[in-house]
Protein backbone atom coordinates (compact mmCIF):
# COMPACT_ATOMS: atom_id res chain seq x y z
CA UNK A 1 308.40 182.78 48.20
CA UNK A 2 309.58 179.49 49.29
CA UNK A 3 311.59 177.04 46.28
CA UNK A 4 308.78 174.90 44.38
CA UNK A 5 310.29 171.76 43.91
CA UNK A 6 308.83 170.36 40.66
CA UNK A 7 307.53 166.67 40.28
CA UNK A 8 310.38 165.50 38.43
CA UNK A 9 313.28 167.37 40.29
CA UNK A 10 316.76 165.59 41.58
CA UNK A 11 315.07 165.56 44.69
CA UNK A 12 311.79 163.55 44.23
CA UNK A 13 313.53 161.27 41.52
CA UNK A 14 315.92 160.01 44.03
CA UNK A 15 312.78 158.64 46.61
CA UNK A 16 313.07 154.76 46.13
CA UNK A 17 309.69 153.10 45.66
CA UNK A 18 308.33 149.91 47.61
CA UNK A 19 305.06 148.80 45.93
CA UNK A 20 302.80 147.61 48.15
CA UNK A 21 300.37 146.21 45.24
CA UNK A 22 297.31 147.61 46.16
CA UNK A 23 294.59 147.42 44.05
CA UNK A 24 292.80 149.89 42.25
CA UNK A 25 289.27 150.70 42.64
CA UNK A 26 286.72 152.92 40.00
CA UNK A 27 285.05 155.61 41.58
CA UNK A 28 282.19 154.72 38.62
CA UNK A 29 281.35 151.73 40.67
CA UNK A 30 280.73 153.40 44.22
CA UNK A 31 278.14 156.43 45.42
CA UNK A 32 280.37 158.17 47.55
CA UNK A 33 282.32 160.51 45.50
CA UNK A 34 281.20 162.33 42.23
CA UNK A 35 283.58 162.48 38.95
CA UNK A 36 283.39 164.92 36.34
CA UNK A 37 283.61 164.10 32.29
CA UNK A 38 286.97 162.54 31.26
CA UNK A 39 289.62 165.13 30.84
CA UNK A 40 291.84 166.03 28.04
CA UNK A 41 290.98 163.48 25.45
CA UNK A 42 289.87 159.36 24.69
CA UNK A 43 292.46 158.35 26.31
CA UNK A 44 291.47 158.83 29.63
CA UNK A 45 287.97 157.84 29.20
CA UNK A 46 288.62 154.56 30.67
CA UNK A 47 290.48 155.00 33.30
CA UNK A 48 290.78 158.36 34.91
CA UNK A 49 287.87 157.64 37.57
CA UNK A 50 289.97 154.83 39.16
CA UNK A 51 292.83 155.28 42.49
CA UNK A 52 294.29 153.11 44.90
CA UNK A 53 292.25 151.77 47.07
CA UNK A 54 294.00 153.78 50.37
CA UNK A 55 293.47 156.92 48.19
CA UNK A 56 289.52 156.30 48.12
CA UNK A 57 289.05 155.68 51.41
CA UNK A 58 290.80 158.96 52.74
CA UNK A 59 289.49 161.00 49.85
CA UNK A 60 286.15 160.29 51.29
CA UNK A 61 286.99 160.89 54.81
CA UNK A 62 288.12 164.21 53.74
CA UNK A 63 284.90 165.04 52.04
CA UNK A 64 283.73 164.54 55.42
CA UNK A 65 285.21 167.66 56.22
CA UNK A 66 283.81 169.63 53.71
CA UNK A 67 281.53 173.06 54.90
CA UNK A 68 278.07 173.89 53.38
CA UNK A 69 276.91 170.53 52.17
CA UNK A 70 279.87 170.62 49.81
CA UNK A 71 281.38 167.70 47.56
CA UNK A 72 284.54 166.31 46.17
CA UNK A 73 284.75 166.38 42.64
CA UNK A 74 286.96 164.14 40.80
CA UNK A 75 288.62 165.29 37.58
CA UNK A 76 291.44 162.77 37.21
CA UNK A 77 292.63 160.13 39.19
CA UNK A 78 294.88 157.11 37.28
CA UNK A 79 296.02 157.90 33.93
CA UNK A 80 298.24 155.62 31.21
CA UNK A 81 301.55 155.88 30.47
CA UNK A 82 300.22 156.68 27.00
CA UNK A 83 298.43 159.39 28.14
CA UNK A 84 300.45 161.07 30.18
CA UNK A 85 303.07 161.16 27.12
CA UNK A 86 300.35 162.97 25.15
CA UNK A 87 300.36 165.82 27.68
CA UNK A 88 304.09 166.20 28.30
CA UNK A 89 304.49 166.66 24.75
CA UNK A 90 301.65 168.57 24.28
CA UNK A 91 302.85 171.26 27.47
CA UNK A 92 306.21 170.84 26.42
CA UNK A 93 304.95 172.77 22.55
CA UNK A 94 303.26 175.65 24.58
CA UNK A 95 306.58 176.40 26.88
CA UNK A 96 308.46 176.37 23.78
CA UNK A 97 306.25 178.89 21.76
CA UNK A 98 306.04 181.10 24.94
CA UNK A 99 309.57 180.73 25.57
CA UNK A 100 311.51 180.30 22.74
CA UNK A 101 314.90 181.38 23.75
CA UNK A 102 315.14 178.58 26.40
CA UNK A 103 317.68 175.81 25.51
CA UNK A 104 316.36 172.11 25.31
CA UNK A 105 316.90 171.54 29.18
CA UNK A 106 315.08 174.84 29.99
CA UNK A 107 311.82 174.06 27.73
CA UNK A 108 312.14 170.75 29.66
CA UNK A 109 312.23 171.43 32.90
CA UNK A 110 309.66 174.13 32.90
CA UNK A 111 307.43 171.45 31.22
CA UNK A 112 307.61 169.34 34.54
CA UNK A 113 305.79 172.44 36.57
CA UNK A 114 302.48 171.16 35.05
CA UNK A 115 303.45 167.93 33.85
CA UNK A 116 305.12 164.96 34.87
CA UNK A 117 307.41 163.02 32.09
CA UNK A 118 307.49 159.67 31.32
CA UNK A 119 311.21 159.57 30.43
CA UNK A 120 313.46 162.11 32.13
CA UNK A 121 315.88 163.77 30.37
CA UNK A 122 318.60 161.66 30.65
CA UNK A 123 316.64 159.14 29.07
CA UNK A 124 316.10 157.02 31.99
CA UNK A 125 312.61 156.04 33.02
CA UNK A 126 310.11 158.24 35.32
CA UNK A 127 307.45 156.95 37.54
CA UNK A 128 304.39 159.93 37.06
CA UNK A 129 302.17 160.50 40.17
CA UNK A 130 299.16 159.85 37.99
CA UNK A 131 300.41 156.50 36.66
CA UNK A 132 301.21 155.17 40.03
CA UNK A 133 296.85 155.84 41.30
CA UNK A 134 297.81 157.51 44.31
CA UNK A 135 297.70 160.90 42.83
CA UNK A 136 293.77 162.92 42.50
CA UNK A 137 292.99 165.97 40.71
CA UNK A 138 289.99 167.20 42.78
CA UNK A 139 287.58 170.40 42.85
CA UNK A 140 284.88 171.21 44.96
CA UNK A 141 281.28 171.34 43.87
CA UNK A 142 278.10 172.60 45.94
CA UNK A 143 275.13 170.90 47.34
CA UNK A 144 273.80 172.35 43.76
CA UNK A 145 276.36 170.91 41.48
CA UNK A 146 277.84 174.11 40.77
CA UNK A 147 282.00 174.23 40.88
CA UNK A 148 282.85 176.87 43.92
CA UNK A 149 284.61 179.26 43.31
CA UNK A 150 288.72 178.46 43.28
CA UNK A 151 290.05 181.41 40.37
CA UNK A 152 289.83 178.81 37.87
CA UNK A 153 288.81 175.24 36.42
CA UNK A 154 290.96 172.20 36.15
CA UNK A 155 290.57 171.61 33.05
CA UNK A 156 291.52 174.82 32.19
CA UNK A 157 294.90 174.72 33.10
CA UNK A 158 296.49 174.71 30.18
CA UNK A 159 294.25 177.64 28.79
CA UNK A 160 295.97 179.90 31.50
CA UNK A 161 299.07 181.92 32.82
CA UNK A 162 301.08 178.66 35.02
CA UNK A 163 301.04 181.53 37.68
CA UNK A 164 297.20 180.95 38.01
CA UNK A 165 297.26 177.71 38.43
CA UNK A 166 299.62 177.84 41.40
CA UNK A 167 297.75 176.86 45.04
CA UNK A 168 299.26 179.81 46.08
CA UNK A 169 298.43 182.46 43.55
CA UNK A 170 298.02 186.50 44.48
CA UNK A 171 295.41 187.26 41.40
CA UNK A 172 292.78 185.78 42.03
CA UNK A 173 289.75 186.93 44.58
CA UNK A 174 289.78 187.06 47.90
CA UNK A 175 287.14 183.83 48.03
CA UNK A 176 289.18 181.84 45.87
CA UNK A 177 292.31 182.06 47.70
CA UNK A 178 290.23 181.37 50.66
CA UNK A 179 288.42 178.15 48.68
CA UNK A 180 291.53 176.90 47.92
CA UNK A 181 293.37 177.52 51.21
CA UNK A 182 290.06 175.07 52.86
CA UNK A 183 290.77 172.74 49.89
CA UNK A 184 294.42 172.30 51.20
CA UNK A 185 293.75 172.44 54.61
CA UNK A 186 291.56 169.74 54.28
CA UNK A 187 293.50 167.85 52.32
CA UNK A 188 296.48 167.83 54.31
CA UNK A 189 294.61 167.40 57.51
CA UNK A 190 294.26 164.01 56.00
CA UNK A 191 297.73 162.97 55.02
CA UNK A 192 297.91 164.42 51.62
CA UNK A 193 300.42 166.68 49.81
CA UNK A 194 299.46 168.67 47.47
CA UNK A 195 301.82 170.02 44.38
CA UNK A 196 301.81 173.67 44.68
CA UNK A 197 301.81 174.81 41.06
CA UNK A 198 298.28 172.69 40.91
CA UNK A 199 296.18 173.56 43.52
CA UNK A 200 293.62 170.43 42.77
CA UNK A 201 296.70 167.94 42.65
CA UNK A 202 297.03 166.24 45.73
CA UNK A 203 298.77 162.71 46.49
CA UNK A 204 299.31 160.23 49.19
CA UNK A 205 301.87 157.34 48.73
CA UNK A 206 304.06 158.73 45.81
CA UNK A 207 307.21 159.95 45.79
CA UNK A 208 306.27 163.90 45.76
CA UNK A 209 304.69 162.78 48.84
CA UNK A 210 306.99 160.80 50.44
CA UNK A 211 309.91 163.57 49.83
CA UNK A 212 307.61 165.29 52.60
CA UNK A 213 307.81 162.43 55.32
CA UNK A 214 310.53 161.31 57.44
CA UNK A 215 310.81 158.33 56.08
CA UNK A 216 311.44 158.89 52.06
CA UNK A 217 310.03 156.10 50.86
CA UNK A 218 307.04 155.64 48.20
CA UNK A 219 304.88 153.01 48.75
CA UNK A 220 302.93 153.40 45.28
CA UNK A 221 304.75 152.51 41.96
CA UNK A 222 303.52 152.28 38.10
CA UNK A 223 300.53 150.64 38.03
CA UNK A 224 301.12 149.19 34.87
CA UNK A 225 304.01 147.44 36.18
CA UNK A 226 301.47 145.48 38.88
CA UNK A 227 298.59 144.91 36.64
């Protein structure tokens, strides 16, 4: 299988970032996407339905493309600095009472496979896909509302094996590794990149995605630093 690079790797850290200050919009205040309850805990409530503008506008393009009447579901678009603490530490507790023997640097490194920090471990200052709005967590739903079929909830990835949440994962059913292979063809079709150890992460604009372009450059930053 082919290296992962994780979101927080030498490699995407070194992408420089030119904000382009584009605003954000709320999915809560348009009809053209759907959005899910808010994820984790209160501190999303307020802002996880809201993305860069850019984002919006090819997210529903992409829908578009969807077969059988199908939707785009949002679970999580922008999320706080504050927030996004709360799950590193939290993820960062589970890898260290599955994996116990792992030294500091291990526990966090292995952390950054499902979450992004907000300090890196050198202590110097990380710029999270979320926390930037370029970066969606989507799933599909049918013409019925019902989630299709992908092996596995978003929000339940940190109820599962990491292996299951991976976009390209050999245990689950034969329609859910074809769901998810429409999901990313889709997706990419449209400029997207999605991080392969989340299949419904995908980002446009950020540095993960930029590292994939030939010109490395991120064009989305912290939002809080523009607000």
């Amino acid at each position: 299988m082919k290296k992962i690079i994780y979101i927080a790797d030498p490699e995407i850290l070194s992408i420089p970032i030119v904000e382009c200050n584009e605003p954000l919009i709320d999915v809560k205040n348009r009809q053209e996407l759907q959005y899910g309850p808010p994820p984790e805990c209160e501190l999303t409530a307020e802002c996880y339905t809201k993305m860069r503008e850019t984002i919006f506008e090819k997210l529903c393009q992409a829908q578009n493309d969807l077969p059988h009447q199908w939707r785009f579901r949002l679970y999580e678009g922008f999320r706080s600095l504050q927030g996004q603490q709360m799950l590193f530490e939290q993820e960062y507790q589970r890898v260290l009472a599955r994996e116990p023997h792992k030294n500091k640097s291990e526990l966090f490194h292995e952390t950054t496979r499902l979450v992004s920090p907000v300090t890196n471990l050198d202590g110097t200052k990380n710029t999270p896909p979320h926390n930037t709005g370029s970066a969606v967590d989507v799933e599909i739903i049918t013409e019925e509302g019902e989630l299709v079929d992908m092996g596995m909830a978003a929000k339940d990835w940190n109820q599962v094996a990491p292996e299951l949440c991976l976009t390209d994962c050999n245990s689950i059913s034969k329609t859910a590794k074809q769901n998810r292979k429409l999901l990313l063809g889709i997706m990419n079709s449209h400029g997207f990149v999605n991080y392969p150890t989340e299949w419904w992460h995908f980002s446009y604009g950020d540095r993960y995605w930029a590292y994939h372009q030939p010109v490395k450059q991120a064009i989305y930053g912290s939002v809080e630093e523009i607000l």
